[in-house]
C-alpha atoms as a PDB file:
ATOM      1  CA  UNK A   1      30.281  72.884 -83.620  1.00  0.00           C
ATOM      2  CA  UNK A   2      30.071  71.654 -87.048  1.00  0.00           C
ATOM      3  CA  UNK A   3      32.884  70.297 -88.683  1.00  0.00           C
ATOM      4  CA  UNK A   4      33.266  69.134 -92.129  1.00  0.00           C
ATOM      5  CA  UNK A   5      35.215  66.526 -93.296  1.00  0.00           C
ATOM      6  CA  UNK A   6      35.654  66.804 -96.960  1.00  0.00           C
ATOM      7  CA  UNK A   7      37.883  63.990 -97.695  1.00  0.00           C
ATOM      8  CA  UNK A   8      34.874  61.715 -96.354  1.00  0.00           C
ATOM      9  CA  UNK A   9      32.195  63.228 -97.148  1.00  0.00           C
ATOM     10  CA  UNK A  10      31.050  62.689 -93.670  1.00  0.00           C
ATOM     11  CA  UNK A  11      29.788  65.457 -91.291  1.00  0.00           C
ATOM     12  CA  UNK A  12      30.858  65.182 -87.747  1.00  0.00           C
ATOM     13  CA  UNK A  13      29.624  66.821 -84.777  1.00  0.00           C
ATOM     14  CA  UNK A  14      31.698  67.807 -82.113  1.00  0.00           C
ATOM     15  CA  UNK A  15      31.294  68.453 -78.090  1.00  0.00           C
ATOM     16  CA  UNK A  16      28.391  71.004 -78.059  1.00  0.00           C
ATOM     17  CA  UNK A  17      26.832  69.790 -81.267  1.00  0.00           C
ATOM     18  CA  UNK A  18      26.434  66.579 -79.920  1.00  0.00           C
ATOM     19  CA  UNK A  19      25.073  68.001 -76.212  1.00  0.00           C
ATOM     20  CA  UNK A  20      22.676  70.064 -78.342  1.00  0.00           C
ATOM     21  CA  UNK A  21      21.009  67.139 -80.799  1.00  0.00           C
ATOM     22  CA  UNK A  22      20.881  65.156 -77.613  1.00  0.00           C
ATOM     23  CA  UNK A  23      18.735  67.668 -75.859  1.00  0.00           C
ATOM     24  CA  UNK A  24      16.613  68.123 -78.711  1.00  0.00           C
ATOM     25  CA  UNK A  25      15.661  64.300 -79.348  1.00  0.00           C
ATOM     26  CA  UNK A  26      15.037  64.192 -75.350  1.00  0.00           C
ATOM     27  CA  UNK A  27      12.564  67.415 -76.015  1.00  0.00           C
ATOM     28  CA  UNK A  28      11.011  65.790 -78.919  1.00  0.00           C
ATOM     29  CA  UNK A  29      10.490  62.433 -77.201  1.00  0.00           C
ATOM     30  CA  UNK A  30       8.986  63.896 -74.050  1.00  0.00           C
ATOM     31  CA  UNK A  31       6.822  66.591 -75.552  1.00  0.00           C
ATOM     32  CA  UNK A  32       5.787  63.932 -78.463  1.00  0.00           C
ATOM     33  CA  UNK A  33       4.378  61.847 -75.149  1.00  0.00           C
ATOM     34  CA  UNK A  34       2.673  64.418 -73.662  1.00  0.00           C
ATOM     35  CA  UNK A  35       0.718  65.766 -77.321  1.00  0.00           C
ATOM     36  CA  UNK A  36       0.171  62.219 -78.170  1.00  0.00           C
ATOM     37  CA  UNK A  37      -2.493  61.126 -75.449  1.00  0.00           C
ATOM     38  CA  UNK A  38      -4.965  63.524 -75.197  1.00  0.00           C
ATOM     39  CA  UNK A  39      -5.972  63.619 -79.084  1.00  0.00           C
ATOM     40  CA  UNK A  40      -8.114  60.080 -77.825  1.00  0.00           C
ATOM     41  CA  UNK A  41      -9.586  61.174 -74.571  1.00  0.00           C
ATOM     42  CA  UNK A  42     -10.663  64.452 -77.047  1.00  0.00           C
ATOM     43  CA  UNK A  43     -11.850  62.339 -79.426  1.00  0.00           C
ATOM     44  CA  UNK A  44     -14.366  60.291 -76.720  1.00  0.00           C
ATOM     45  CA  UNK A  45     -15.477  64.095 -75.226  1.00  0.00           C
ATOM     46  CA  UNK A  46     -16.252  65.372 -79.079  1.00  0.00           C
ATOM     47  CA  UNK A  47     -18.626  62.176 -79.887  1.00  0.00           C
ATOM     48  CA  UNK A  48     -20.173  62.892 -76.113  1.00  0.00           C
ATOM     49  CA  UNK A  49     -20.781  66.486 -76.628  1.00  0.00           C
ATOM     50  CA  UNK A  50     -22.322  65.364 -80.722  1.00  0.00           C
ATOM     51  CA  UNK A  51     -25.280  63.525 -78.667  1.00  0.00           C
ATOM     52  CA  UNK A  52     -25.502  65.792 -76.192  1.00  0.00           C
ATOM     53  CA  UNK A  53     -26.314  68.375 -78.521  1.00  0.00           C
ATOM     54  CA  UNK A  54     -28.872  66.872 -79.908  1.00  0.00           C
ATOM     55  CA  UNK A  55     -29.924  64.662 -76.703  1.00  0.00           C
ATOM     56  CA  UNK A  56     -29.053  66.778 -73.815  1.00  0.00           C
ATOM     57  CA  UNK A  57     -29.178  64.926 -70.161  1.00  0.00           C
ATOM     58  CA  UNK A  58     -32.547  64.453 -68.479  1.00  0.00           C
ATOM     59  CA  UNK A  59     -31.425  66.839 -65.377  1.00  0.00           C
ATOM     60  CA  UNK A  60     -31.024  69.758 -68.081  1.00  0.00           C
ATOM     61  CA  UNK A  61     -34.603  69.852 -69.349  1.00  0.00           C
ATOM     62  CA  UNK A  62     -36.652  68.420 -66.863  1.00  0.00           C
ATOM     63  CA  UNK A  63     -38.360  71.548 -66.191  1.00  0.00           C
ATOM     64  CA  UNK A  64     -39.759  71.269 -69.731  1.00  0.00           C
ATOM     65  CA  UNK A  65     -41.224  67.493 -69.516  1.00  0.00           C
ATOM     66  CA  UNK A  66     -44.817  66.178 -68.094  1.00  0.00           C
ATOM     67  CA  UNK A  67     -44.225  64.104 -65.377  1.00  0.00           C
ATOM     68  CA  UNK A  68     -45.161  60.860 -67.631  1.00  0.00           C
ATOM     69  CA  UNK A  69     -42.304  62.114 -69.792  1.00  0.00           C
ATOM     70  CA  UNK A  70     -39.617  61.166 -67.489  1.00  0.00           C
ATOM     71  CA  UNK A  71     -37.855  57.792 -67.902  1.00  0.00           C
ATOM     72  CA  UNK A  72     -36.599  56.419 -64.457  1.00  0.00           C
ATOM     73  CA  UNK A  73     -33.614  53.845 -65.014  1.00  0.00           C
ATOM     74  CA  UNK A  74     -32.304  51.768 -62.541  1.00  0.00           C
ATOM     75  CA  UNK A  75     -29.050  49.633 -62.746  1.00  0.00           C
ATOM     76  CA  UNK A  76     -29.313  46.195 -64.095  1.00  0.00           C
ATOM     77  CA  UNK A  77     -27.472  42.637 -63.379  1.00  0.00           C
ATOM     78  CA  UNK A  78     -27.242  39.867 -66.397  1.00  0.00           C
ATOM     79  CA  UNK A  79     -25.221  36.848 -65.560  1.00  0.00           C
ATOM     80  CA  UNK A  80     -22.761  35.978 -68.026  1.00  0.00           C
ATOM     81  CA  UNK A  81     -23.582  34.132 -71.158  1.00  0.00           C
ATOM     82  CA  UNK A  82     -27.456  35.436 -70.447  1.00  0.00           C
ATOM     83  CA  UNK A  83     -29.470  36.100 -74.034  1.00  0.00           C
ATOM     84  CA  UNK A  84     -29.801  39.693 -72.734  1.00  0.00           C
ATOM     85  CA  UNK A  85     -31.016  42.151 -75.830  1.00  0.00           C
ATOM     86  CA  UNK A  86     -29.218  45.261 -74.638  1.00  0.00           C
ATOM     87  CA  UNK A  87     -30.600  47.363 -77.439  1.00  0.00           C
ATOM     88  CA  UNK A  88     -34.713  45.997 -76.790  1.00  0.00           C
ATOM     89  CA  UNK A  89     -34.642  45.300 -73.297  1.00  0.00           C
ATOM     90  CA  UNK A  90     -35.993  47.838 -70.591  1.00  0.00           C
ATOM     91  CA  UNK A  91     -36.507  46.242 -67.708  1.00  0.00           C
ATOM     92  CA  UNK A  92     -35.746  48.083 -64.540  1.00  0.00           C
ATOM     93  CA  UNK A  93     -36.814  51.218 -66.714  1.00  0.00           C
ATOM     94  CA  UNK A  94     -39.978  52.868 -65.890  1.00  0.00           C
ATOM     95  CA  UNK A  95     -41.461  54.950 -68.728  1.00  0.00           C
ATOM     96  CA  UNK A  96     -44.712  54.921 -70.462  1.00  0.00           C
ATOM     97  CA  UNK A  97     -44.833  53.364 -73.305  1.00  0.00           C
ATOM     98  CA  UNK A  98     -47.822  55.784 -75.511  1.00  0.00           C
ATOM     99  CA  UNK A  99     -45.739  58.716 -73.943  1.00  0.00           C
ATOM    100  CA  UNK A 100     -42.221  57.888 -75.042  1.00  0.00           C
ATOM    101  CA  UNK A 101     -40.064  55.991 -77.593  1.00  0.00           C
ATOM    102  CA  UNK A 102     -36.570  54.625 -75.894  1.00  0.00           C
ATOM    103  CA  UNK A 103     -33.602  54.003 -78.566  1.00  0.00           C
ATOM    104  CA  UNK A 104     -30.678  52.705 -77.157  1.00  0.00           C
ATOM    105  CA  UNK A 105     -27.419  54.133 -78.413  1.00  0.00           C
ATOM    106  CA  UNK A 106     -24.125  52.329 -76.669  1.00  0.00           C
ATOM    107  CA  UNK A 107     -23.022  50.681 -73.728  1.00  0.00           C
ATOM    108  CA  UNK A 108     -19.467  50.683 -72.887  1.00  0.00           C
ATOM    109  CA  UNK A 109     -17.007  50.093 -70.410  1.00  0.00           C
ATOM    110  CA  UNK A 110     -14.783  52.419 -68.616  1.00  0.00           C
ATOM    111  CA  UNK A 111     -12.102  51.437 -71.141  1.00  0.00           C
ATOM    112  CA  UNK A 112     -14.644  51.930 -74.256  1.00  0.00           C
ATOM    113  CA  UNK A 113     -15.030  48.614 -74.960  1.00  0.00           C
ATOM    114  CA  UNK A 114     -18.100  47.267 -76.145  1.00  0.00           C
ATOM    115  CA  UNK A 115     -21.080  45.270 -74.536  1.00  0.00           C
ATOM    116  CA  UNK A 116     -20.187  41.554 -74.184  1.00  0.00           C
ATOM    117  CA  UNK A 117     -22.635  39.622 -72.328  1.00  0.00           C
ATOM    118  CA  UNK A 118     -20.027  36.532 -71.985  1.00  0.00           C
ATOM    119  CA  UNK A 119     -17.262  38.982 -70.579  1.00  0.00           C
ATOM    120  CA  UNK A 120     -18.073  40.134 -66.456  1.00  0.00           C
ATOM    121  CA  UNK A 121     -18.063  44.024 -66.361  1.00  0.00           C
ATOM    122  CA  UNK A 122     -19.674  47.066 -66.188  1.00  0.00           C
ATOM    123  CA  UNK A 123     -21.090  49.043 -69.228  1.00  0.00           C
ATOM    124  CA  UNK A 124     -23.188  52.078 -69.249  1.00  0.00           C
ATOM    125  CA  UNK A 125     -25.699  52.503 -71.551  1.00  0.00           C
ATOM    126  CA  UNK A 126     -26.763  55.273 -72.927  1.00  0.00           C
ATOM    127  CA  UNK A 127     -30.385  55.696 -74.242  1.00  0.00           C
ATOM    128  CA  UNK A 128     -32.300  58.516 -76.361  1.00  0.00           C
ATOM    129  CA  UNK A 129     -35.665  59.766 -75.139  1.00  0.00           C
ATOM    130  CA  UNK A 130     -38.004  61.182 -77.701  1.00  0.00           C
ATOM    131  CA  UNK A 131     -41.075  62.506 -76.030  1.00  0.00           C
ATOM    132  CA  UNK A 132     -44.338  61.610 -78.535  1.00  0.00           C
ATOM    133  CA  UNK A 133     -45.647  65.485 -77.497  1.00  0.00           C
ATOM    134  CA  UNK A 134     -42.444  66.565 -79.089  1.00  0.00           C
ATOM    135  CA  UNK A 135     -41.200  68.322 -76.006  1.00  0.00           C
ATOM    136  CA  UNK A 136     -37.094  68.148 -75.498  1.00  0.00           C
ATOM    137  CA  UNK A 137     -35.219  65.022 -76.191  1.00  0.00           C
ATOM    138  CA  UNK A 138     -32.614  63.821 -73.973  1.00  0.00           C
ATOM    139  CA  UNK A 139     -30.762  61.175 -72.901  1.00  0.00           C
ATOM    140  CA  UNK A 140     -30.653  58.738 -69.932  1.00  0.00           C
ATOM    141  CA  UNK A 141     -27.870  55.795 -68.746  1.00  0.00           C
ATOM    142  CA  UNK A 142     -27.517  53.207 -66.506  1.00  0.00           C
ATOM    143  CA  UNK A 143     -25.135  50.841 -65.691  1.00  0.00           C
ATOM    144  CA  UNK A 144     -25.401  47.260 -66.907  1.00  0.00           C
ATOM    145  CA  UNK A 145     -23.488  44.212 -64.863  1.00  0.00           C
ATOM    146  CA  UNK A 146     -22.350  41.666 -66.098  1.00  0.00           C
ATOM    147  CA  UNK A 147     -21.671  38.693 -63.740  1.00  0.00           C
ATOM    148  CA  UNK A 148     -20.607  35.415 -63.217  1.00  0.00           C
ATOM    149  CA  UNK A 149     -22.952  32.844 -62.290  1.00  0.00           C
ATOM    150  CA  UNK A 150     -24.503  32.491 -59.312  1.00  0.00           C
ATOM    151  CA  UNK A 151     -23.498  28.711 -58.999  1.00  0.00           C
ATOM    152  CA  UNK A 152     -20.027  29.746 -59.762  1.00  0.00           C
ATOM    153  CA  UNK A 153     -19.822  31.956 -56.833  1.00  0.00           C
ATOM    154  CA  UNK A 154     -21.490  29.675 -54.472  1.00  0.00           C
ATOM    155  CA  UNK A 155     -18.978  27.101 -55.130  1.00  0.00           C
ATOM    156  CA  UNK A 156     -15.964  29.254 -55.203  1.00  0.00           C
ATOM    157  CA  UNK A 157     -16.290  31.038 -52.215  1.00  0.00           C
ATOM    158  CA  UNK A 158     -17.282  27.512 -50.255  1.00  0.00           C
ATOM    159  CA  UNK A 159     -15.452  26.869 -46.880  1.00  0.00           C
ATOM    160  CA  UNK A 160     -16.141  23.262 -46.952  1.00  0.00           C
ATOM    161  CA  UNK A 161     -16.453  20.622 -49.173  1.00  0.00           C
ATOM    162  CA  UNK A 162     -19.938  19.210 -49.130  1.00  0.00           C
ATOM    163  CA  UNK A 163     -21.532  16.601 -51.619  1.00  0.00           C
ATOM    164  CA  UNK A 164     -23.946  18.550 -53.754  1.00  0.00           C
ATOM    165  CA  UNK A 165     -27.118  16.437 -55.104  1.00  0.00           C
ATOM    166  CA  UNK A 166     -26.119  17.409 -58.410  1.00  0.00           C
ATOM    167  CA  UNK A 167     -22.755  16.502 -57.886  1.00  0.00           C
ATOM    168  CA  UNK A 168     -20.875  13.574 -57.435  1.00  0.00           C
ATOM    169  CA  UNK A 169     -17.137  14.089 -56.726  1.00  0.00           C
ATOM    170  CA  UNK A 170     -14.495  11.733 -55.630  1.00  0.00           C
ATOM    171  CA  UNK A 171     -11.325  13.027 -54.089  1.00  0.00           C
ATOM    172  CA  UNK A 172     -10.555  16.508 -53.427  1.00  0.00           C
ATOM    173  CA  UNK A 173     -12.591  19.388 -54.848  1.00  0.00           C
ATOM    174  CA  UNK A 174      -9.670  21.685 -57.347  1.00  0.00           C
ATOM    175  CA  UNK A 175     -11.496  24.685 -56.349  1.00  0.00           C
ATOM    176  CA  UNK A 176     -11.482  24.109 -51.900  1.00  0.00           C
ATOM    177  CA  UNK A 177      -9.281  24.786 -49.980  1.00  0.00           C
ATOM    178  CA  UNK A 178      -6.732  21.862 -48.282  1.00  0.00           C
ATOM    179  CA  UNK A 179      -9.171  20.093 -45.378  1.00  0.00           C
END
C-alpha cells in the first residue's frame, strides 16, 4: 500500500492506495454536496417558525377572534415603477381599523429576494395582526404582482401595426411582426 521512499523523501502510493484515496475524495465530494444545501432551506424554515411562534397563522386561532378581528387580504397588482408603499399600503385588505393594528413584516419572492417595485414578479407579504382586545396575534399574506405596463403589453402583443394618436412612427414598428 504504502511505500516509502527514503532516498526522496517522497511517499508514494501504490495500486490499492491510490483506488482507496480516490474513493474517498469521490465520497467526500458527493456527501459534501448533499450536507451543503439544506443548511439554507433550514435556515428560511427556522426564521418562519421564529414568527410563527409569536404570530401564528390566522386559520390556527380563528376560533379565538371576534368576527371584526379578522383581516381579509386579497392579492394585489402594482405596475412596475408604481410609488407603491408596501409596508403602509392596505388596499385590497379589509380590516377595521379601531379593531386592529396591521405591521407589515416582508415580502419576498420564491427565490427570497426582496420587494422591487421596478422588477415584474411575485412577492408575498407577510403581515402581523395585533388585535386592540389583546386576543391572539397572528399573521396574514398575500401575494403582491408586480407588472409591466399596461401600454407595454398592448403594444407588444399587437397583430398589426396601427398609427396610435400618441404616436407618430415612420417605417416599420421594431416590436411587429414582418407585414
Amino acid at each position: 500500500m504504502l511505500r516509502n521512499k527514503e532516498s526522496e523523501g517522497e511517499i508514494v502510493l501504490k495500486g490499492n492506495g491510490k483506488k482507496l484515496l480516490s474513493c474517498l475524495l469521490s465520497a467526500v465530494t458527493v456527501l459534501s454536496a448533499f450536507l451543503l444545501q439544506p443548511v439554507d432551506v433550514q435556515g428560511a424554515d427556522l426564521e418562519t417558525a421564529a414568527y410563527e411562534a409569536e404570530y401564528p397563522a390566522l386559520e390556527k386561532i380563528k376560533e379565538d377572534l371576534k368576527e371584526d378581528e379578522i383581516v381579509a387580504a386579497e392579492d394585489h397588482e402594482v405596475e412596475i415603477g408604481s410609488d407603491f408603499d408596501i409596508e403602509h399600503d392596505f388596499f385590497g385588505m379589509e380590516f377595521s381599523s379601531d379593531k386592529v393594528k396591521i405591521i407589515f413584516h416582508e415580502a419576498k419572492n420564491e427565490s427570497g429576494q426582496a420587494f422591487d417595485s421596478s422588477r415584474a414578479d411575485i412577492y408575498k407579504a407577510v403581515y402581523f395582526v395585533e388585535p386592540v382586545s389583546k386576543n391572539p396575534s397572528y399573521h396574514i399574506s398575500r401575494n403582491i404582482i408586480v407588472k409591466e405596463k399596461r401600454l407595454y403589453h398592448f403594444l407588444k402583443n399587437r397583430k398589426q401595426r396601427r398609427v396610435l394618436p400618441f404616436m407618430l412612427l415612420q417605417g416599420p414598428v421594431p416590436w411587429s411582426r414582418s407585414l
